[in-house]
C-alpha atoms as a PDB file:
ATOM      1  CA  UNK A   1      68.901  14.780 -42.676  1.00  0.00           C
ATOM      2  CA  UNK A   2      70.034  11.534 -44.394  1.00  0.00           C
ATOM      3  CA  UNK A   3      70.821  13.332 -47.593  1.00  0.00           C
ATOM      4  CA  UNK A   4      73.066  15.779 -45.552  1.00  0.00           C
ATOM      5  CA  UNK A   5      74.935  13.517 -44.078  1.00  0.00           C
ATOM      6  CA  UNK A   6      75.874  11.176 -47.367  1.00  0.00           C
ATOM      7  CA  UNK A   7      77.002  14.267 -48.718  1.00  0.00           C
ATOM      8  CA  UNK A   8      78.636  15.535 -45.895  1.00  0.00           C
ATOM      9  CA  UNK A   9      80.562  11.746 -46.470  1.00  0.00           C
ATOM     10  CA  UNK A  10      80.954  12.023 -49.699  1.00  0.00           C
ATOM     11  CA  UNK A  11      82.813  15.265 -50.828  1.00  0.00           C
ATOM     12  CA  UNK A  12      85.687  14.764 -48.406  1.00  0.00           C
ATOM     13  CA  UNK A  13      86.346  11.495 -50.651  1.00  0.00           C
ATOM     14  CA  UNK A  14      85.540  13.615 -53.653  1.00  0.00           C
ATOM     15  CA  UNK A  15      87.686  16.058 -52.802  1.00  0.00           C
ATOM     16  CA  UNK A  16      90.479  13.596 -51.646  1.00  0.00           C
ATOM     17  CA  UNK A  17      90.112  11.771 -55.108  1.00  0.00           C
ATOM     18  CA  UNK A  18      90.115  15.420 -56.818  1.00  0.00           C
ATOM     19  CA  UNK A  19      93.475  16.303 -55.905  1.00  0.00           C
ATOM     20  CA  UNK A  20      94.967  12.660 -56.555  1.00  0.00           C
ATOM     21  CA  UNK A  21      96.705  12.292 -59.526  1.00  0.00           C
ATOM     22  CA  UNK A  22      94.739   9.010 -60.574  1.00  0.00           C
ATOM     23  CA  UNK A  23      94.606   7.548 -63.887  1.00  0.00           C
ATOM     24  CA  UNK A  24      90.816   6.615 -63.335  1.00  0.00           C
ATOM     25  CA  UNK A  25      90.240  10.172 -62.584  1.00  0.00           C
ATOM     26  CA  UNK A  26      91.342  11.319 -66.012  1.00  0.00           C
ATOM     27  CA  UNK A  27      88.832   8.433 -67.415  1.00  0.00           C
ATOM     28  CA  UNK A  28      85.638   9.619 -65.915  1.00  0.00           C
ATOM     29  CA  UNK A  29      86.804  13.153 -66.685  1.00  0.00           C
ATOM     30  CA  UNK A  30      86.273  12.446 -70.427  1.00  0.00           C
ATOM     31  CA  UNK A  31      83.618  10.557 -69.944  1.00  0.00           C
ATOM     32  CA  UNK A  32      81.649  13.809 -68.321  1.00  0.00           C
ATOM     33  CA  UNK A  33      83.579  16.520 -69.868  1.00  0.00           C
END
């Protein structure tokens, strides 16, 4: 139940930091394209 609800924590941040325009964003991009 723990892992549920880190994830359930996390992809609301990952999707907030998805659609913002950061440059940071771009970075780890390339680095796991």
């Amino acid at each position: 139940m723990q892992e549920q609800a880190a994830e359930n924590g996390i992809i609301p941040h990952l999707m907030l930091f998805v659609m913002s325009d950061s440059p940071l964003k771009t970075t780890l991009w390339w680095m796991f394209a």
